[in-house]
N, C-alpha and C. Protein backbone atom coordinates (compact mmCIF):
# COMPACT_ATOMS: atom_id res chain seq x y z
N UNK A 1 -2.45 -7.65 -10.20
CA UNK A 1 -2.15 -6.73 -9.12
C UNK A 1 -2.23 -5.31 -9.66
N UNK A 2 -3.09 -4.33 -8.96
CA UNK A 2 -3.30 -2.84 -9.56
C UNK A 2 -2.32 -1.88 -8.26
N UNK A 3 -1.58 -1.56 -8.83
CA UNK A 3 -0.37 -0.28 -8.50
C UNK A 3 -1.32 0.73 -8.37
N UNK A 4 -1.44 1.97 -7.70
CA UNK A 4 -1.25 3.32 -7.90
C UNK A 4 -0.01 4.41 -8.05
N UNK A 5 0.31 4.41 -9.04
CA UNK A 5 1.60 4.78 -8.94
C UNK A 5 1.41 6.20 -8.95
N UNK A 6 2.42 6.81 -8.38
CA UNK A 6 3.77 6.29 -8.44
C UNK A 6 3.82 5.85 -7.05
N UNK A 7 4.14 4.80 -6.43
CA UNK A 7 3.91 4.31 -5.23
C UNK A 7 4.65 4.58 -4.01
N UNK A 8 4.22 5.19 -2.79
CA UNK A 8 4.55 5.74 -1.62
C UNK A 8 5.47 4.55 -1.12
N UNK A 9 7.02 4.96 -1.07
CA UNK A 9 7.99 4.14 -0.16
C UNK A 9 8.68 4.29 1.35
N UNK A 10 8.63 2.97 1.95
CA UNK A 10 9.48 3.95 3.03
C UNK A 10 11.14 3.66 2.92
N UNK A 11 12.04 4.78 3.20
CA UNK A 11 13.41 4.34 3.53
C UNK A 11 14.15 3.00 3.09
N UNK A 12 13.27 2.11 4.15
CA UNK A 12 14.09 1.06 3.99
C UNK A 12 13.95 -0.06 2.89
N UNK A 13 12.60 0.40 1.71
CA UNK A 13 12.03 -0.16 0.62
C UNK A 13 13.65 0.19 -0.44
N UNK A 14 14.23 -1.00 -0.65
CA UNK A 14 15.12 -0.58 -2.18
C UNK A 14 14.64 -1.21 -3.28
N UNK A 15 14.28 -2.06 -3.58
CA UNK A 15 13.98 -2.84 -5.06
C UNK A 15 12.31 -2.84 -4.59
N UNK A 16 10.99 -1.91 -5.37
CA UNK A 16 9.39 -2.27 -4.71
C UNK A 16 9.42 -3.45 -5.90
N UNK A 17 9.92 -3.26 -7.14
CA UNK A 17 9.47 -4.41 -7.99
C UNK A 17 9.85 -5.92 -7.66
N UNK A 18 11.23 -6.20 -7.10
CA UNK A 18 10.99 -7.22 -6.51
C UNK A 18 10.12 -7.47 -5.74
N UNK A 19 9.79 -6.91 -4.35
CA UNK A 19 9.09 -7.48 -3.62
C UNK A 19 7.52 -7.37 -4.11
N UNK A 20 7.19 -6.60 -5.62
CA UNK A 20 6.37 -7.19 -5.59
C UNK A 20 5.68 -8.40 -6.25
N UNK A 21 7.07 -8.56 -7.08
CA UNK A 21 7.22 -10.14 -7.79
C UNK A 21 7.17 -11.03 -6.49
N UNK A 22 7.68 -10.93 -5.47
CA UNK A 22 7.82 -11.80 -4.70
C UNK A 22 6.20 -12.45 -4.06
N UNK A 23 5.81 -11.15 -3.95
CA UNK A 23 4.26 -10.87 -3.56
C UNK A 23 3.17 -12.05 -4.21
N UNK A 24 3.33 -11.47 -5.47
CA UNK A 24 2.43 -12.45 -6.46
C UNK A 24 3.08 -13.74 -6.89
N UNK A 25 4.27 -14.26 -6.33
CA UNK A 25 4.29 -15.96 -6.72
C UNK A 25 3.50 -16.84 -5.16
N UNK A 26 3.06 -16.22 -4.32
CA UNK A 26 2.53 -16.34 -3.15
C UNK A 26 3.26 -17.56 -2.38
N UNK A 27 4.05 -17.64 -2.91
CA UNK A 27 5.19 -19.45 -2.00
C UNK A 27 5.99 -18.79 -1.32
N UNK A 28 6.68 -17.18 -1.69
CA UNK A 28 7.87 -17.40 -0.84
C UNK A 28 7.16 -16.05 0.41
N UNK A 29 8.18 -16.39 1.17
CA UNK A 29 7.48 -15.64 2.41
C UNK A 29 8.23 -13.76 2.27
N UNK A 30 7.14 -13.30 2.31
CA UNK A 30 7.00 -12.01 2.55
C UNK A 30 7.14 -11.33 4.16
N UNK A 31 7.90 -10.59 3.90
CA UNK A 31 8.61 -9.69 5.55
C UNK A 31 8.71 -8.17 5.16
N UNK A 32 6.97 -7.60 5.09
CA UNK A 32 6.93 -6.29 4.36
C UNK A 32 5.60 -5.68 4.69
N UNK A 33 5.09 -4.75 4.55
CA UNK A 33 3.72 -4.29 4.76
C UNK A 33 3.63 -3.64 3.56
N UNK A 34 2.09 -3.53 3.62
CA UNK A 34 1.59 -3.08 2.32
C UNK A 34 0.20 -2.11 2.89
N UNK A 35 0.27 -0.83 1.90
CA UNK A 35 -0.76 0.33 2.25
C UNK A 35 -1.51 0.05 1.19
N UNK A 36 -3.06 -0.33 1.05
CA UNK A 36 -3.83 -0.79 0.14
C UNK A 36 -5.35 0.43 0.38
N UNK A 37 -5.50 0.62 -0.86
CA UNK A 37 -6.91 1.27 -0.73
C UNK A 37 -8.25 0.28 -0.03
N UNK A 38 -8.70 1.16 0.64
CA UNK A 38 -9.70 0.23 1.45
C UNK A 38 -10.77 -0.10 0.21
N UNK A 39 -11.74 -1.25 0.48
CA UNK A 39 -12.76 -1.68 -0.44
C UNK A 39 -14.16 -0.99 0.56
N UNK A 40 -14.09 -0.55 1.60
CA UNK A 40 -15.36 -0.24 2.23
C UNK A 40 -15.16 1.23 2.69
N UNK A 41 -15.39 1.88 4.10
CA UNK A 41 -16.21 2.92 3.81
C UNK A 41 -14.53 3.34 4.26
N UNK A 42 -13.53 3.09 5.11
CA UNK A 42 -12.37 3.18 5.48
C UNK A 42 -11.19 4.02 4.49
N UNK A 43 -10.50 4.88 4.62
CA UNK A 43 -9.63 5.64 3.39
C UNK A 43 -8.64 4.25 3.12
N UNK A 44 -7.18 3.86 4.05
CA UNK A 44 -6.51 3.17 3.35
C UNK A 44 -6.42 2.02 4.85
N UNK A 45 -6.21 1.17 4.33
CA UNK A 45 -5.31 0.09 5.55
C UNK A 45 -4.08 -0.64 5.62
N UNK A 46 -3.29 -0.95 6.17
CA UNK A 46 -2.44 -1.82 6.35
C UNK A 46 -2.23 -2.68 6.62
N UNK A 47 -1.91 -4.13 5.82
CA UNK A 47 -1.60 -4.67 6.18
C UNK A 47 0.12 -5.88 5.59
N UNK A 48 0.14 -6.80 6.97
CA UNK A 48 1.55 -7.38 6.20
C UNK A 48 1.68 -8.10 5.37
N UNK A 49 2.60 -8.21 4.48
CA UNK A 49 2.28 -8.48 2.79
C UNK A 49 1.97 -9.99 2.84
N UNK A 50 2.11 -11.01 3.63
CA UNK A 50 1.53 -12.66 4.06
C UNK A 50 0.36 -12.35 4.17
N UNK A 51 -0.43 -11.51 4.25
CA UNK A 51 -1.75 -11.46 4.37
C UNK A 51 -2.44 -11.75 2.96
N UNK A 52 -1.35 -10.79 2.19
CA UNK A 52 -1.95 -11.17 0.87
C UNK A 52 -2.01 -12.20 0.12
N UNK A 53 -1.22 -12.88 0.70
CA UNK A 53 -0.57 -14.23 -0.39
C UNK A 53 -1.85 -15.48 0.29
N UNK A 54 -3.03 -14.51 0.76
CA UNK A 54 -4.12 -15.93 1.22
C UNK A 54 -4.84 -16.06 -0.22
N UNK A 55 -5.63 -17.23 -0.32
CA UNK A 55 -6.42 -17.56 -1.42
C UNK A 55 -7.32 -16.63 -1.76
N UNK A 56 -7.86 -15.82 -1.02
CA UNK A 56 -9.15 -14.36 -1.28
C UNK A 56 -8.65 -13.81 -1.42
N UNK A 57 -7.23 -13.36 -1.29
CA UNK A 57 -6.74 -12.26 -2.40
C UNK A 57 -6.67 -12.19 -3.89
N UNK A 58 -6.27 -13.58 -4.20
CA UNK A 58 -6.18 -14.05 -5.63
C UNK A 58 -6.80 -13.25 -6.51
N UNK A 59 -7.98 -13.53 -6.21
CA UNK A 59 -8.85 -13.05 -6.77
C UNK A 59 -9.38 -11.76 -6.76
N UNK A 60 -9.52 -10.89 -5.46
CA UNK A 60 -10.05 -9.82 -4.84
C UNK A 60 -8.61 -9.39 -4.09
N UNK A 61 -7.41 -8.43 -5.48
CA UNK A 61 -6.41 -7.96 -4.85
C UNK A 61 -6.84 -6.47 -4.93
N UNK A 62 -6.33 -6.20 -3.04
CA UNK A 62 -6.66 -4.57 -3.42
C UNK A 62 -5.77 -3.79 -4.07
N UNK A 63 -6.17 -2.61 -4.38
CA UNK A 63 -5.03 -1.52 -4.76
C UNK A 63 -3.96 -1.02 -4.09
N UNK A 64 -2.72 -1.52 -4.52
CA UNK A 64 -1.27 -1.27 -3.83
C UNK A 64 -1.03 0.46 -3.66
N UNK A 65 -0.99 1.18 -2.75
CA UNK A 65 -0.41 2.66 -2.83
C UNK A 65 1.20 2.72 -2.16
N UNK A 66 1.51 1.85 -1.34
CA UNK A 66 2.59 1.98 -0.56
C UNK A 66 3.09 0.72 0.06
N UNK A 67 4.60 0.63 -0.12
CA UNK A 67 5.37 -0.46 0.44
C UNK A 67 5.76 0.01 2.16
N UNK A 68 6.36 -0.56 2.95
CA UNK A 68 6.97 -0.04 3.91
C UNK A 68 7.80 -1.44 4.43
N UNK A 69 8.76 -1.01 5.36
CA UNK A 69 9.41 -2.27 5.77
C UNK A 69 9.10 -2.73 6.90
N UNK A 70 8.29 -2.07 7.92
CA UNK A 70 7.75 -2.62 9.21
C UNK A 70 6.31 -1.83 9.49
N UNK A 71 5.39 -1.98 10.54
CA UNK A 71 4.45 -1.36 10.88
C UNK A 71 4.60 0.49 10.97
N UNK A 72 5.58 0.50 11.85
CA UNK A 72 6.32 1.71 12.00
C UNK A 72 6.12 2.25 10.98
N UNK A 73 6.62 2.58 10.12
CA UNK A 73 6.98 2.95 8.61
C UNK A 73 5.96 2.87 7.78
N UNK A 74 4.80 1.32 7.98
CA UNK A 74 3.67 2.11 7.22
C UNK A 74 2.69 3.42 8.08
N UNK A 75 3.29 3.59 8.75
CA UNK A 75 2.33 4.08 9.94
C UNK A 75 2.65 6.07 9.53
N UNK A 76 3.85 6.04 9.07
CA UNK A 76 5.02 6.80 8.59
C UNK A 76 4.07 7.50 7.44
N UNK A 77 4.05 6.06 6.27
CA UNK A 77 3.71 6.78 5.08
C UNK A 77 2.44 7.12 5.23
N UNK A 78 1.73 6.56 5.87
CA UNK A 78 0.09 6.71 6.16
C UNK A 78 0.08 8.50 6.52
N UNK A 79 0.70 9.02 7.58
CA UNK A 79 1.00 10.30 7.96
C UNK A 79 1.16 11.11 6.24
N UNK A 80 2.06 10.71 5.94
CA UNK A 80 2.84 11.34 4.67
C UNK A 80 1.80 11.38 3.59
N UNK A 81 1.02 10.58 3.20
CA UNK A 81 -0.29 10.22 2.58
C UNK A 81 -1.19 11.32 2.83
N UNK A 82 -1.65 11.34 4.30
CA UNK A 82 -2.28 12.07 4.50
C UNK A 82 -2.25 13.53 4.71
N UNK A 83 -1.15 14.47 4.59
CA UNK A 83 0.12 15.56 4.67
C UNK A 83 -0.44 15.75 3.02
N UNK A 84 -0.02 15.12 2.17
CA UNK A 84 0.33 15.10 0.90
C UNK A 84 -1.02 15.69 0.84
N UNK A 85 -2.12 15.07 0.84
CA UNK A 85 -3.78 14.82 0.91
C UNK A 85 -4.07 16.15 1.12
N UNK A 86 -4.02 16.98 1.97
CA UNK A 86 -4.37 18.25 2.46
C UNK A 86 -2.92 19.10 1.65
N UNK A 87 -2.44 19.26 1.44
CA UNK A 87 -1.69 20.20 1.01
C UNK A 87 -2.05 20.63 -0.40
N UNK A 88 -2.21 19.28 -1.09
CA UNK A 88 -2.56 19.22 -2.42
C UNK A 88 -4.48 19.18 -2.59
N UNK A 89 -4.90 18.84 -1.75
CA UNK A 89 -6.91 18.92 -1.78
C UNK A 89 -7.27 20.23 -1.35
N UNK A 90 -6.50 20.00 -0.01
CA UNK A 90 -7.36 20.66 1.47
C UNK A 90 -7.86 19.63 2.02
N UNK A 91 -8.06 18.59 1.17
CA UNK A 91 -9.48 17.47 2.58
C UNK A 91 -8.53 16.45 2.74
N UNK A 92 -8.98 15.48 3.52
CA UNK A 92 -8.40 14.03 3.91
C UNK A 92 -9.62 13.33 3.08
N UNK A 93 -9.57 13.05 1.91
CA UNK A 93 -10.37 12.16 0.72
C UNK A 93 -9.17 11.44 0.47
N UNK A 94 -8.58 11.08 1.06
CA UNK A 94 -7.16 9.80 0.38
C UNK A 94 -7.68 9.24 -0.20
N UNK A 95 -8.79 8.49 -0.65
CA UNK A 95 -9.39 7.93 -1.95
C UNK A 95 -9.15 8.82 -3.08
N UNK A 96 -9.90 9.59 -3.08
CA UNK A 96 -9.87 10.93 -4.20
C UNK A 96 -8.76 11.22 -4.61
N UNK A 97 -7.94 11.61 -3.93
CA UNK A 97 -6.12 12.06 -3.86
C UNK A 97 -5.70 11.15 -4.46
N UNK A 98 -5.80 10.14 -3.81
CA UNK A 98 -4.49 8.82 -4.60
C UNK A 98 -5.11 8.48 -5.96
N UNK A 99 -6.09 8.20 -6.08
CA UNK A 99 -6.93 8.04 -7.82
C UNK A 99 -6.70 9.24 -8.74
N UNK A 100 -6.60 10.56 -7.97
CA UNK A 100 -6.43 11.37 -9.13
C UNK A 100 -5.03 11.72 -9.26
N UNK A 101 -4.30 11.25 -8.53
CA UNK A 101 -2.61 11.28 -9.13
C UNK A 101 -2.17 10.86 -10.68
């Protein structure tokens, strides 16, 4: 599993290292979203962390940038991501931004 750290939380995230131990034993059930660098032409996506625990992730895990505890909230940091992005660039390259942290 590849982190970008230091990794974007929301509020209601208290322990990210548990859940993301929890993440990678893929048995127990996950109740969390996850902000992942996109693999195609897309900046980042979201999705809920059971998504990951399918067999094509195994192998092909994307890059973790952000935990959140509901849609809401990744929706939150996604904003905050992108805030951060222009303040510190000028552009919305959230690829660029989050790699060169």
């Amino acid at each position: 599993m590849e982190l970008c750290e230091p990794l974007y939380l929301s509020a209601t995230i208290k322990n990210p290292r548990k859940l993301l131990k929890k993440l990678q034993k893929s048995s127990l059930p996950c109740h969390f979203f996850v902000l992942t660098l996109s693999g195609g032409m897309d900046q980042l996506e979201i999705y809920p962390a059971y998504c990951l625990q399918q067999p094509f992730y195994r192998k092909h895990f994307p890059v973790i940038v952000g935990l959140a505890g509901d849609y809401e909230e990744a929706v939150a940091l996604l904003i905050q991501i992108v805030e951060d992005s222009l303040i510190y660039t000028g552009t919305c390259n959230l690829k660029a931004y989050l790699q060169s942290r």
